[in-house]
PDB file of N, CA and C in Angstrom:
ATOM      1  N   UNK A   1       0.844  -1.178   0.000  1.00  0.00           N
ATOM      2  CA  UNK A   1       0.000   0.000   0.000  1.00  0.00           C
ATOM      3  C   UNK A   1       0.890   1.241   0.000  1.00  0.00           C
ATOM      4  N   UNK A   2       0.444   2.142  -0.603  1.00  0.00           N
ATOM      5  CA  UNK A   2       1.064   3.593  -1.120  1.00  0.00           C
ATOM      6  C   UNK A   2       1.646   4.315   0.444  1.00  0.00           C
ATOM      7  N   UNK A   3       1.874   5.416   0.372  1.00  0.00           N
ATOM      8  CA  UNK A   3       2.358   6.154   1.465  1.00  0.00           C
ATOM      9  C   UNK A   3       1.188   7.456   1.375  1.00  0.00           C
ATOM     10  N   UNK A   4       0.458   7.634   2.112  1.00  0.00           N
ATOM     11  CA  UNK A   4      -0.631   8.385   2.089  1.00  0.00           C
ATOM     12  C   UNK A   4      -0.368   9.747   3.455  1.00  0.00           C
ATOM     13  N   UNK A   5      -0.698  10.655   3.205  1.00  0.00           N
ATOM     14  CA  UNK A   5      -0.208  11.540   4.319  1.00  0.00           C
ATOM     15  C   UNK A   5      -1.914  13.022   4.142  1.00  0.00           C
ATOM     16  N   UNK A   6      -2.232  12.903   4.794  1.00  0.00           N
ATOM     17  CA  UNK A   6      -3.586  14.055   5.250  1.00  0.00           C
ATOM     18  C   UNK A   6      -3.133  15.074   5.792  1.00  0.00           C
ATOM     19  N   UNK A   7      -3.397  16.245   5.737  1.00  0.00           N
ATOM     20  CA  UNK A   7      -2.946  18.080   6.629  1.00  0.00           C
ATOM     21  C   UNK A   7      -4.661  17.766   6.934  1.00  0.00           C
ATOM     22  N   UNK A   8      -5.117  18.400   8.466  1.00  0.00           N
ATOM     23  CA  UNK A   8      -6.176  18.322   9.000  1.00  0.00           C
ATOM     24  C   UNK A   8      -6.079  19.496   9.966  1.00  0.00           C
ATOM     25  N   UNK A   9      -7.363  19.953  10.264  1.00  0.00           N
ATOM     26  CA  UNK A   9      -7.856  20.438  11.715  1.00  0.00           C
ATOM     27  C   UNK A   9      -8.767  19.426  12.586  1.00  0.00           C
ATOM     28  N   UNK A  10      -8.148  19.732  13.518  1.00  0.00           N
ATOM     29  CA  UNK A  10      -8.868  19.331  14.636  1.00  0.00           C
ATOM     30  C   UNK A  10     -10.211  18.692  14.279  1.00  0.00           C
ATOM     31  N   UNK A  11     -10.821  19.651  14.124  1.00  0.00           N
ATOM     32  CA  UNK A  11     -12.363  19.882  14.206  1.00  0.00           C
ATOM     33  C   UNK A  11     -13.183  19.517  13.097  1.00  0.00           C
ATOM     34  N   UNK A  12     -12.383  20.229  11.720  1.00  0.00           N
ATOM     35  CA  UNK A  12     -13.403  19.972  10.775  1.00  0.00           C
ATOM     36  C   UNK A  12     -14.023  18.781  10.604  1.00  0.00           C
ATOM     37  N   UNK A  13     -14.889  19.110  10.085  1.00  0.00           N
ATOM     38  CA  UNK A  13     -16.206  17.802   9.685  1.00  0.00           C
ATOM     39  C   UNK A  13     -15.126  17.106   8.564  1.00  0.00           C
ATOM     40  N   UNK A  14     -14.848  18.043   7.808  1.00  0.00           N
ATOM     41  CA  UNK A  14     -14.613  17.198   6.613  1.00  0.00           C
ATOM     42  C   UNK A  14     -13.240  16.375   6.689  1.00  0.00           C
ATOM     43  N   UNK A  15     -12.071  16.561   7.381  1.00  0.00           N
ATOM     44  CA  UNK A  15     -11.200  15.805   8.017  1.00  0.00           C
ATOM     45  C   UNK A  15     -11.447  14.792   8.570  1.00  0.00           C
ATOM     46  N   UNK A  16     -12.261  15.179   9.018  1.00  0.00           N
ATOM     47  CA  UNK A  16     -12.734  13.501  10.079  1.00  0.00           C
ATOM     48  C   UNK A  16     -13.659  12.633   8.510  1.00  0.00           C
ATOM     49  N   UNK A  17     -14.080  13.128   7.908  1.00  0.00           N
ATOM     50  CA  UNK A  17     -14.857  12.192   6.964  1.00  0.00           C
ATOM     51  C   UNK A  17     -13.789  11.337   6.080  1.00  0.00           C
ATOM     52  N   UNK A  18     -12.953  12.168   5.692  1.00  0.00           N
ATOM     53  CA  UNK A  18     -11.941  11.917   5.056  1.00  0.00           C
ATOM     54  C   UNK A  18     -11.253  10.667   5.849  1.00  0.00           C
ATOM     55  N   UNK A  19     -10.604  11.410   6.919  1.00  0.00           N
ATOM     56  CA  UNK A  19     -10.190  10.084   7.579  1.00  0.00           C
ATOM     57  C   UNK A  19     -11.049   8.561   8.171  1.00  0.00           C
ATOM     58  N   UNK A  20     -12.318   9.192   8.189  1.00  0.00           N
ATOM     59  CA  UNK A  20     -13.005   8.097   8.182  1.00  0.00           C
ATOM     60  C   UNK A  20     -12.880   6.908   7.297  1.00  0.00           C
ATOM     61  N   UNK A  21     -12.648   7.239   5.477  1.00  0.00           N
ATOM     62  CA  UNK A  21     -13.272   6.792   4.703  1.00  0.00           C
ATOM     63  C   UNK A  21     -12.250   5.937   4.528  1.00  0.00           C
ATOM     64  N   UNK A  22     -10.414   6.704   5.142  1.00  0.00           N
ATOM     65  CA  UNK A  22      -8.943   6.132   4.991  1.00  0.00           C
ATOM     66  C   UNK A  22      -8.953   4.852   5.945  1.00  0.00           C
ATOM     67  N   UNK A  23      -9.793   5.414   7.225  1.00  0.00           N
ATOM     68  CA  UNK A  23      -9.375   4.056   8.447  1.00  0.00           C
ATOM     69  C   UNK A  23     -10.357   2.937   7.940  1.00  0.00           C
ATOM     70  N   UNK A  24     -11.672   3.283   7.342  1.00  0.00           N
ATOM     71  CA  UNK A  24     -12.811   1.817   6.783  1.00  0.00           C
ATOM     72  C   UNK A  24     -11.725   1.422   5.637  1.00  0.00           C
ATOM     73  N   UNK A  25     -11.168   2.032   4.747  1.00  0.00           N
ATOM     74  CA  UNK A  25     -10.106   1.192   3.772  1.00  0.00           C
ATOM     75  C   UNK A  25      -9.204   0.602   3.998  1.00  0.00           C
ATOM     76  N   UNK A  26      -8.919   0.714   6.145  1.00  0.00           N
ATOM     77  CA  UNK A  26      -7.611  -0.244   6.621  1.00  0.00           C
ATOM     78  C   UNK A  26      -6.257   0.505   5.657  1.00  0.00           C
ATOM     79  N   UNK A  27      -6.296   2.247   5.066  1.00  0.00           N
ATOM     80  CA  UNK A  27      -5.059   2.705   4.741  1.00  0.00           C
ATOM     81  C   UNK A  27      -4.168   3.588   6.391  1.00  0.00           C
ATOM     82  N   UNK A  28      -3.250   2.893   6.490  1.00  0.00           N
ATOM     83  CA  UNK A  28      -2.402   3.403   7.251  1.00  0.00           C
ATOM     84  C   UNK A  28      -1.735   4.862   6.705  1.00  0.00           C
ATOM     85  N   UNK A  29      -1.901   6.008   6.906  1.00  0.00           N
ATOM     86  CA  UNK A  29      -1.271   7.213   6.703  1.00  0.00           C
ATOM     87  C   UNK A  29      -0.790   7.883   8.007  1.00  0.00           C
ATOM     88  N   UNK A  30      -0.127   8.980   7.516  1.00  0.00           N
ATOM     89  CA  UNK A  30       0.797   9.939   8.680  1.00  0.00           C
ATOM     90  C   UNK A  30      -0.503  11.407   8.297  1.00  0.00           C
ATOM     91  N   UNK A  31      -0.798  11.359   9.841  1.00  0.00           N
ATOM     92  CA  UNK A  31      -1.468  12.862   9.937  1.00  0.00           C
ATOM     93  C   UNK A  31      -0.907  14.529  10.537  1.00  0.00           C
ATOM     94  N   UNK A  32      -0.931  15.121   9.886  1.00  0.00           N
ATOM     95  CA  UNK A  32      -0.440  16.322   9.860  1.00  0.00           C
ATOM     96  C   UNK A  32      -1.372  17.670  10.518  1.00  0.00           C
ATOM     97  N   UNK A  33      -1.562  17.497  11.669  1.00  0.00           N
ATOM     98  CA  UNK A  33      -2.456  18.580  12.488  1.00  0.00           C
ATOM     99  C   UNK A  33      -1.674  19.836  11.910  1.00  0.00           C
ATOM    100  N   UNK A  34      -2.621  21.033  11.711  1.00  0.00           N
ATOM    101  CA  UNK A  34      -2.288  22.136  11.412  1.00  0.00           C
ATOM    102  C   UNK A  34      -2.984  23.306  12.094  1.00  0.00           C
ATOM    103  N   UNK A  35      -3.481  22.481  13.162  1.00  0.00           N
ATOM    104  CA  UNK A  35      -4.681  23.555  14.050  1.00  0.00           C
ATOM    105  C   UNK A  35      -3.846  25.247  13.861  1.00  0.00           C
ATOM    106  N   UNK A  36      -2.604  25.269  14.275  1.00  0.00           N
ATOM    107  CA  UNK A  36      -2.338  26.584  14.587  1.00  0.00           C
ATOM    108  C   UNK A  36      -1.555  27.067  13.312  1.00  0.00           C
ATOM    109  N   UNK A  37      -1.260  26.369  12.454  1.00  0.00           N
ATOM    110  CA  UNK A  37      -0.603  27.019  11.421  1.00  0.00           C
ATOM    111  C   UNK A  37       0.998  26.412  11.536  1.00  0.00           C
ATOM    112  N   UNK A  38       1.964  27.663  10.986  1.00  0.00           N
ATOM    113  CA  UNK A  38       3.087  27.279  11.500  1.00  0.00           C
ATOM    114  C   UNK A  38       3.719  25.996  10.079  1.00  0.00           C
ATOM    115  N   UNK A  39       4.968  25.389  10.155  1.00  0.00           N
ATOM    116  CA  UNK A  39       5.934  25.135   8.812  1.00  0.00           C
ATOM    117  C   UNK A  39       4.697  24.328   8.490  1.00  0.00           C
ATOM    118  N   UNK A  40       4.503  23.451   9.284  1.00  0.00           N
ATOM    119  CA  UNK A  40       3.371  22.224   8.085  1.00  0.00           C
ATOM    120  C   UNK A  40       2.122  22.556   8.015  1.00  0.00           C
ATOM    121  N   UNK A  41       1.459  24.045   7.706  1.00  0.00           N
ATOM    122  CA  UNK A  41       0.301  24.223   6.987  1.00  0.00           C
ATOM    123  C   UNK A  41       1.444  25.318   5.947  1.00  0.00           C
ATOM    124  N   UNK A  42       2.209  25.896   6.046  1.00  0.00           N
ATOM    125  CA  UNK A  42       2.953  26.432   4.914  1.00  0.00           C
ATOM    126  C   UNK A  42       3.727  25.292   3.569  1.00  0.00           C
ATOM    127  N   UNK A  43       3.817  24.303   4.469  1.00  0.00           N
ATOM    128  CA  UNK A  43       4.437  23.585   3.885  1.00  0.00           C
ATOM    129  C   UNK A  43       2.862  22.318   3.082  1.00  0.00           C
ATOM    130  N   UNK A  44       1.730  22.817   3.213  1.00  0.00           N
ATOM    131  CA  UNK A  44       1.008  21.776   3.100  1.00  0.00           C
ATOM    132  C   UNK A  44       0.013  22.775   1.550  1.00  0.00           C
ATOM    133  N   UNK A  45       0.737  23.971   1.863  1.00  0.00           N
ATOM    134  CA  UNK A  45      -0.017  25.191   0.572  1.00  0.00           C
ATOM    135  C   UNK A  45       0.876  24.998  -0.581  1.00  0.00           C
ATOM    136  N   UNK A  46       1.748  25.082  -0.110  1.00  0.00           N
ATOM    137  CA  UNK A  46       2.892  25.201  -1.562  1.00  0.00           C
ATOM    138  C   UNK A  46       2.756  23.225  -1.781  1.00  0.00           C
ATOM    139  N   UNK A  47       2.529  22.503  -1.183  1.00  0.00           N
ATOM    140  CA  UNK A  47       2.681  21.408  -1.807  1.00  0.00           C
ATOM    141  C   UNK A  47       1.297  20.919  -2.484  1.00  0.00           C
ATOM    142  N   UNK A  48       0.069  21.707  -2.167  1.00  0.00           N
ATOM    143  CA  UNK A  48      -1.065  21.637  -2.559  1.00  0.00           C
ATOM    144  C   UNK A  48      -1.616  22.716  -3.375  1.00  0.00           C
ATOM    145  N   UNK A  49      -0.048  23.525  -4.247  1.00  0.00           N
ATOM    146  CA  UNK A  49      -0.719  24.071  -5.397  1.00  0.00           C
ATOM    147  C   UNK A  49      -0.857  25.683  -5.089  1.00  0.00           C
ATOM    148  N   UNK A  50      -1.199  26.380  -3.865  1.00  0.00           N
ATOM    149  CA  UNK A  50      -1.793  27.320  -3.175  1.00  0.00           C
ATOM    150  C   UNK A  50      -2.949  27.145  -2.541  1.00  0.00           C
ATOM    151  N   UNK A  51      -3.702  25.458  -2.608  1.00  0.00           N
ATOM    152  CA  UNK A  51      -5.035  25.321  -1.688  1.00  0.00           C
ATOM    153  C   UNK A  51      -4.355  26.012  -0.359  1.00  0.00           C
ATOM    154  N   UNK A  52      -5.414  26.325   0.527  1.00  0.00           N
ATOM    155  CA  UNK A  52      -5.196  26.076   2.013  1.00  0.00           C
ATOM    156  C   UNK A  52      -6.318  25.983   2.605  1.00  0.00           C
ATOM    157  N   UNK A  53      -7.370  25.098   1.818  1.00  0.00           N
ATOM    158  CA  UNK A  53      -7.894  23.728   2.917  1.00  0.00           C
ATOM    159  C   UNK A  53      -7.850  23.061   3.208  1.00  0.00           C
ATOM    160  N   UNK A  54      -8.526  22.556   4.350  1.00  0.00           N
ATOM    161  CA  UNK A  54      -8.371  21.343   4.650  1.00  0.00           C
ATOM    162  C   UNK A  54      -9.416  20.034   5.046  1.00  0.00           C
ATOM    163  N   UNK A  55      -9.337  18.897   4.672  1.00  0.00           N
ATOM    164  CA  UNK A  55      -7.788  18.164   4.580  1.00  0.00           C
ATOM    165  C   UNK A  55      -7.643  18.677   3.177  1.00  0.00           C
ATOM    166  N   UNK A  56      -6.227  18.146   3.253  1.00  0.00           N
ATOM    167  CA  UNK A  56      -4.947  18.373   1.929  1.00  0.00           C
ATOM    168  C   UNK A  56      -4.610  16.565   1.769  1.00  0.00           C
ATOM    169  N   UNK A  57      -5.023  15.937   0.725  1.00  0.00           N
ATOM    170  CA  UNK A  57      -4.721  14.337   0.993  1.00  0.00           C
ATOM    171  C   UNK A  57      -3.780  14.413   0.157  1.00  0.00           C
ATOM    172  N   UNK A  58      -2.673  13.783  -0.438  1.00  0.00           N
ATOM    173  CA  UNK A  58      -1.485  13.201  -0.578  1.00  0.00           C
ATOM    174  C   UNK A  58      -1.166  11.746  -0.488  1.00  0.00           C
ATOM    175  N   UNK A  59      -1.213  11.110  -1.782  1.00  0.00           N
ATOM    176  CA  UNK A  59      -1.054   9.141  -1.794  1.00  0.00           C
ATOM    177  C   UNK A  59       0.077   9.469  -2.604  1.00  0.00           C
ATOM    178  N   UNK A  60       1.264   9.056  -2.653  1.00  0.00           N
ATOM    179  CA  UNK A  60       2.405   8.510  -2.986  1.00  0.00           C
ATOM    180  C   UNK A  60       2.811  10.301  -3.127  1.00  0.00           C
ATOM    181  N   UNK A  61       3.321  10.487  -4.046  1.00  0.00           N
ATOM    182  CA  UNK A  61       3.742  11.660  -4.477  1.00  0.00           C
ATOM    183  C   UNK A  61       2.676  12.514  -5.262  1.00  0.00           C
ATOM    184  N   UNK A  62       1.355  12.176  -5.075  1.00  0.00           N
ATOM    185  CA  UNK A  62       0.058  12.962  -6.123  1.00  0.00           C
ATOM    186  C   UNK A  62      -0.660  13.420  -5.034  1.00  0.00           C
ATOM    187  N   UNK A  63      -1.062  14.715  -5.560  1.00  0.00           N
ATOM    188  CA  UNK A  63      -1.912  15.847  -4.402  1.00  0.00           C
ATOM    189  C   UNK A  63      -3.047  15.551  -5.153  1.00  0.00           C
ATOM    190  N   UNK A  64      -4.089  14.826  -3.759  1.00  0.00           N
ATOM    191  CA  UNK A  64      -5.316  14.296  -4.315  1.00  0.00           C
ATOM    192  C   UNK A  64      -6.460  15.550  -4.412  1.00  0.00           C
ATOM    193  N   UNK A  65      -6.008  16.042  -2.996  1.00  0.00           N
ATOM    194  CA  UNK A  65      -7.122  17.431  -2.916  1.00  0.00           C
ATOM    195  C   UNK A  65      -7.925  16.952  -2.035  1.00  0.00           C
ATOM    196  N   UNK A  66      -8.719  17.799  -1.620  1.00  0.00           N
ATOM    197  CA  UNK A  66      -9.524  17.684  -0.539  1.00  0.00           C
ATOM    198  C   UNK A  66     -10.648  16.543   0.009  1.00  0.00           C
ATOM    199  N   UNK A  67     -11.538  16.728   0.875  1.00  0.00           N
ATOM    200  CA  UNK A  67     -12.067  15.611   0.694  1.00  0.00           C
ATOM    201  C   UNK A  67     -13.346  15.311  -0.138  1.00  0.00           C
ATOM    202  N   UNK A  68     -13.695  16.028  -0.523  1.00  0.00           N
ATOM    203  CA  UNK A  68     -14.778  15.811  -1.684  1.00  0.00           C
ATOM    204  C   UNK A  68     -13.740  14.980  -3.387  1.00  0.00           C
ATOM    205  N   UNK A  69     -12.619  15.593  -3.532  1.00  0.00           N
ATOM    206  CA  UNK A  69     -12.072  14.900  -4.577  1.00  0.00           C
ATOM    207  C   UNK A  69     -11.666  13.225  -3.525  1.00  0.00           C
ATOM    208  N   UNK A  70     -11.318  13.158  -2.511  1.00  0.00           N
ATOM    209  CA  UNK A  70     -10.945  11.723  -2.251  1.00  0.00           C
ATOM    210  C   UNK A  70     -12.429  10.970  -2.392  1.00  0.00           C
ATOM    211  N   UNK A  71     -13.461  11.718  -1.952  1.00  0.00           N
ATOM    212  CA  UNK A  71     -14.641  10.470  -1.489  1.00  0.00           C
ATOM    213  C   UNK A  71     -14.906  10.138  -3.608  1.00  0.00           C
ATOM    214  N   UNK A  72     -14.609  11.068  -4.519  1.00  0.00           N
ATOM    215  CA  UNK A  72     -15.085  11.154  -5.534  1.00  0.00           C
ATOM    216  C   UNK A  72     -14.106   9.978  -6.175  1.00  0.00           C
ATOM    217  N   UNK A  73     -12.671   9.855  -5.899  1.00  0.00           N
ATOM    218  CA  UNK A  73     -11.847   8.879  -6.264  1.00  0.00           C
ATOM    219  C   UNK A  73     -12.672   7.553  -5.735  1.00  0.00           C
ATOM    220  N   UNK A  74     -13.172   7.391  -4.855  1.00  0.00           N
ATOM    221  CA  UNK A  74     -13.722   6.293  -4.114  1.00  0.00           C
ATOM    222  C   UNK A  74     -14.873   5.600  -5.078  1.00  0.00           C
ATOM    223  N   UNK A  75     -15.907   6.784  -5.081  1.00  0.00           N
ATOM    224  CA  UNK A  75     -16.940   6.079  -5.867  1.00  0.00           C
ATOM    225  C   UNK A  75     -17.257   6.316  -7.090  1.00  0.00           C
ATOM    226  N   UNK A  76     -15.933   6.485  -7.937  1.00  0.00           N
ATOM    227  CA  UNK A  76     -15.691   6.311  -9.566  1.00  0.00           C
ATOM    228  C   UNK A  76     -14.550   4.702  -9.088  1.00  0.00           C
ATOM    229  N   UNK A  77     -14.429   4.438  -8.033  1.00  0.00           N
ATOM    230  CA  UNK A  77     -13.849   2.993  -7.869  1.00  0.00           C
ATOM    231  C   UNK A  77     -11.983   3.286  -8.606  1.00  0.00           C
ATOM    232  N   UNK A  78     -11.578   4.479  -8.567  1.00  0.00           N
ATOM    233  CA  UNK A  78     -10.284   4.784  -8.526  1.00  0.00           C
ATOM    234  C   UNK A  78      -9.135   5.009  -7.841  1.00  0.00           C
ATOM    235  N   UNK A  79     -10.033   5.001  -6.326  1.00  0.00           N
ATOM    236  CA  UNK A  79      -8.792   5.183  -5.097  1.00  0.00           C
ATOM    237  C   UNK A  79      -8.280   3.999  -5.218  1.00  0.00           C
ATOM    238  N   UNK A  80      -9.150   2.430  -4.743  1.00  0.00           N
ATOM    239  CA  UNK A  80      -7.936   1.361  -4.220  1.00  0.00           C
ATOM    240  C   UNK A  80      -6.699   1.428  -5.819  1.00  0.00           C
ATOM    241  N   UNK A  81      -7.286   1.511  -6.889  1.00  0.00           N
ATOM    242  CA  UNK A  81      -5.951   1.423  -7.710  1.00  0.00           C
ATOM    243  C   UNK A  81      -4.826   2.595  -7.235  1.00  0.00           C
ATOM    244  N   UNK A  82      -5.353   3.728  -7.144  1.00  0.00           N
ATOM    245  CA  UNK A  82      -4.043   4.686  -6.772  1.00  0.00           C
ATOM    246  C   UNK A  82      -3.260   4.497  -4.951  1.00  0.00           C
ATOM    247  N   UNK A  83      -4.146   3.995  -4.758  1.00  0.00           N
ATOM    248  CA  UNK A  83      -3.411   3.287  -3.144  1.00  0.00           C
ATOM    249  C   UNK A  83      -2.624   2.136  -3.106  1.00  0.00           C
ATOM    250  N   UNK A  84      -2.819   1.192  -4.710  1.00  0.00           N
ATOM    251  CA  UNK A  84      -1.855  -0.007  -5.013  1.00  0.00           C
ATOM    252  C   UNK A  84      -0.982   0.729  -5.647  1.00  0.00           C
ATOM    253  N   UNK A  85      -1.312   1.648  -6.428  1.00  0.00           N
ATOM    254  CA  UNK A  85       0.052   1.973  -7.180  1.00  0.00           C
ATOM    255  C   UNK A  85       1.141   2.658  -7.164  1.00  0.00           C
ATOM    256  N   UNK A  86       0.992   3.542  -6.108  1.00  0.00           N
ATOM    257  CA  UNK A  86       1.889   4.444  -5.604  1.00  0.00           C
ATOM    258  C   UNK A  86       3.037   4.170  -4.648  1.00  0.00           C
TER     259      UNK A  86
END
């Protein structure tokens, strides 16, 4: 399985959905709290293009985008291939 890495807040709804959808797929990733800002939400803009929402998902070296593009990889049935292939 790929190397998958999420930028999150705390709180948001949509972080937690996101990660929801990663822990029911049994994908192990590294999470990146950004509650206060600081190098890894700077570092999570420039690697996401200039987004700065969040989540910011990341599978191998491809910036997936937020969580409406991950749940959308899901049910066009394109995530598990990019989670094998990366």
């Amino acid at each position: 399985m790929s190397k998958v890495e999420i930028f999150v807040k705390t709180t948001c709804p949509y972080c937690i959905r996101a990660r929801q959808l990663l822990d029911r797929k049994g994908v192990e990733y590294k999470l990146r709290v950004i509650d206060f800002g600081g190098p890894d939400r700077a570092e999570m803009i420039e690697r996401a293009g200039g987004r700065s929402t969040v989540p910011q998902v990341f599978i191998g070296q491809r910036h997936v985008g937020g969580c409406d593009d991950l749940m959308r990889l899901e049910d066009s049935g394109k995530l598990d291939d990019l989670l094998a292939a990366a």
